[in-house]
Protein backbone atom coordinates (compact mmCIF):
# COMPACT_ATOMS: atom_id res chain seq x y z
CA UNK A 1 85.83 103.14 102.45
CA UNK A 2 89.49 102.41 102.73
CA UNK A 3 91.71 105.12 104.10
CA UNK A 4 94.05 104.41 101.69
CA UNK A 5 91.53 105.57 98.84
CA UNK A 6 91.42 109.62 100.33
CA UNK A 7 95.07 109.38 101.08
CA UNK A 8 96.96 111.64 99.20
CA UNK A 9 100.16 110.12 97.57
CA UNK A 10 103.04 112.35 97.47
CA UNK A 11 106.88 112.20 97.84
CA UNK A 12 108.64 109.51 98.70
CA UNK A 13 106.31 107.78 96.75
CA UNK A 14 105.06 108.03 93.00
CA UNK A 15 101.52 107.48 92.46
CA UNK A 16 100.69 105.10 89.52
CA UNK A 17 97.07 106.00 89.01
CA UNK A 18 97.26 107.18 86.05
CA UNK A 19 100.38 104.99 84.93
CA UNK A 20 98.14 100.99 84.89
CA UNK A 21 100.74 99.68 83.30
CA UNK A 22 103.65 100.56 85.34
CA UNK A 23 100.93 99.36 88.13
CA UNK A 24 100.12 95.90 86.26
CA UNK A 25 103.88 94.87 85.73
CA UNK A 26 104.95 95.97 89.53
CA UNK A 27 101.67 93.48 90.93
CA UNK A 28 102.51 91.15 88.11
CA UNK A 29 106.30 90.92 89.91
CA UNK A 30 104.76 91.04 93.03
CA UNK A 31 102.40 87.82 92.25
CA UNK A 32 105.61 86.29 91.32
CA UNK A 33 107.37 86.71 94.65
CA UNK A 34 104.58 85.29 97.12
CA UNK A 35 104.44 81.90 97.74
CA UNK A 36 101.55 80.34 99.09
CA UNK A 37 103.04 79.93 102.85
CA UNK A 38 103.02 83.72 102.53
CA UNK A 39 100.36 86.12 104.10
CA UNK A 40 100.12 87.81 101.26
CA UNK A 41 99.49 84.65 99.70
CA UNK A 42 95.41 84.01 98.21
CA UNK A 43 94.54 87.61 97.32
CA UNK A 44 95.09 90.07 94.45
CA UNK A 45 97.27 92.82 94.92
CA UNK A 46 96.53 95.93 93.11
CA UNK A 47 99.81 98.05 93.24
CA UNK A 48 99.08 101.92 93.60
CA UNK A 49 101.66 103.21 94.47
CA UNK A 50 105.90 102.69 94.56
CA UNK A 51 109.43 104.25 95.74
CA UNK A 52 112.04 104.76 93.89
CA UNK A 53 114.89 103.20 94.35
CA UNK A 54 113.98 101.65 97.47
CA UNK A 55 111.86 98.76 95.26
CA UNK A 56 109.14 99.52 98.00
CA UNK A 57 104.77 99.06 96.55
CA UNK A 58 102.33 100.27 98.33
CA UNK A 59 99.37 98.09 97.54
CA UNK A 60 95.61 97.31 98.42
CA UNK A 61 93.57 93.88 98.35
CA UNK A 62 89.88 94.19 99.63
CA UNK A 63 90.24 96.18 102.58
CA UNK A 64 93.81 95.99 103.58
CA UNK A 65 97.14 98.03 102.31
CA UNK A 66 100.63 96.55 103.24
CA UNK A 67 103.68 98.27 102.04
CA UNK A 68 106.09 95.50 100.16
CA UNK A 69 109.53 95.73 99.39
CA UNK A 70 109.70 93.52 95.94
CA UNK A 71 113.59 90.98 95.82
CA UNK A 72 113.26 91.33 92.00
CA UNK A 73 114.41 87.65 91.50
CA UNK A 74 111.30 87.22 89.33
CA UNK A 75 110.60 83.90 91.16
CA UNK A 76 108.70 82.70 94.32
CA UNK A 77 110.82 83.63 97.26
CA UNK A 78 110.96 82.16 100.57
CA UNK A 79 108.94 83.92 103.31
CA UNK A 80 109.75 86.18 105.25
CA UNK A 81 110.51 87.43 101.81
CA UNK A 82 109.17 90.12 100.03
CA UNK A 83 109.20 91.91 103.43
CA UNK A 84 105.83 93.57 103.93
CA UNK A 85 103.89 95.34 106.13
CA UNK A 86 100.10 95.58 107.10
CA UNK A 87 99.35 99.24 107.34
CA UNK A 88 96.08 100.27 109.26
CA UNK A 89 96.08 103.92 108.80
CA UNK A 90 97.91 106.86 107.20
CA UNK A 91 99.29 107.63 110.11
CA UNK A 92 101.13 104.33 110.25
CA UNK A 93 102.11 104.53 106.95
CA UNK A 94 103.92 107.99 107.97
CA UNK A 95 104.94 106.38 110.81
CA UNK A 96 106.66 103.89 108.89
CA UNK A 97 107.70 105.99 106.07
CA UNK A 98 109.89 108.62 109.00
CA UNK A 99 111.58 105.70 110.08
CA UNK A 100 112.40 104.09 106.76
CA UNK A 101 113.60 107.55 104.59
């Protein structure tokens, strides 16, 4: 089991389990953005999670999470781009989320 799927969302984030479609069109835009030169690039991202207004998704494939932060241009972007980050733990998602709000 992931540790993503005991971890309890709460602020900064807003949890989109029991919002699918806010969760569809957020991995939908996501899809979008990733080119296939990205790492992100060959799996299917399943959006659980975002930040308002900071455009940030936190987001699971398999048995990784990475926290993106979505452009919005509604096209493929050129990587680096979305920014992302691999996330191994809760406590590097707090980590990350301390240094970032």
């Amino acid at each position: 089991m992931s540790w993503v799927e005991s971890f309890e969302i709460s602020a900064p984030f807003i949890d989109l389990k029991n919002d699918p479609e806010r969760a569809a069109m957020l991995a939908k835009e996501l899809s979008k953005e990733i080119v296939d030169t990205h790492p992100l690039a060959g799996r299917y991202w399943k959006v659980i999670a975002e930040v308002e207004p900071q455009d940030d998704v936190l987001a699971t494939a398999e048995d990784e999470t990475v926290l993106v932060h979505l452009t919005w241009s509604r096209k493929s972007e050129t990587p680096p781009w979305p920014l992302h980050q691999f996330l191994g733990s809760a406590v590097e998602l707090r980590d990350l989320l301390g240094s970032r709000y």
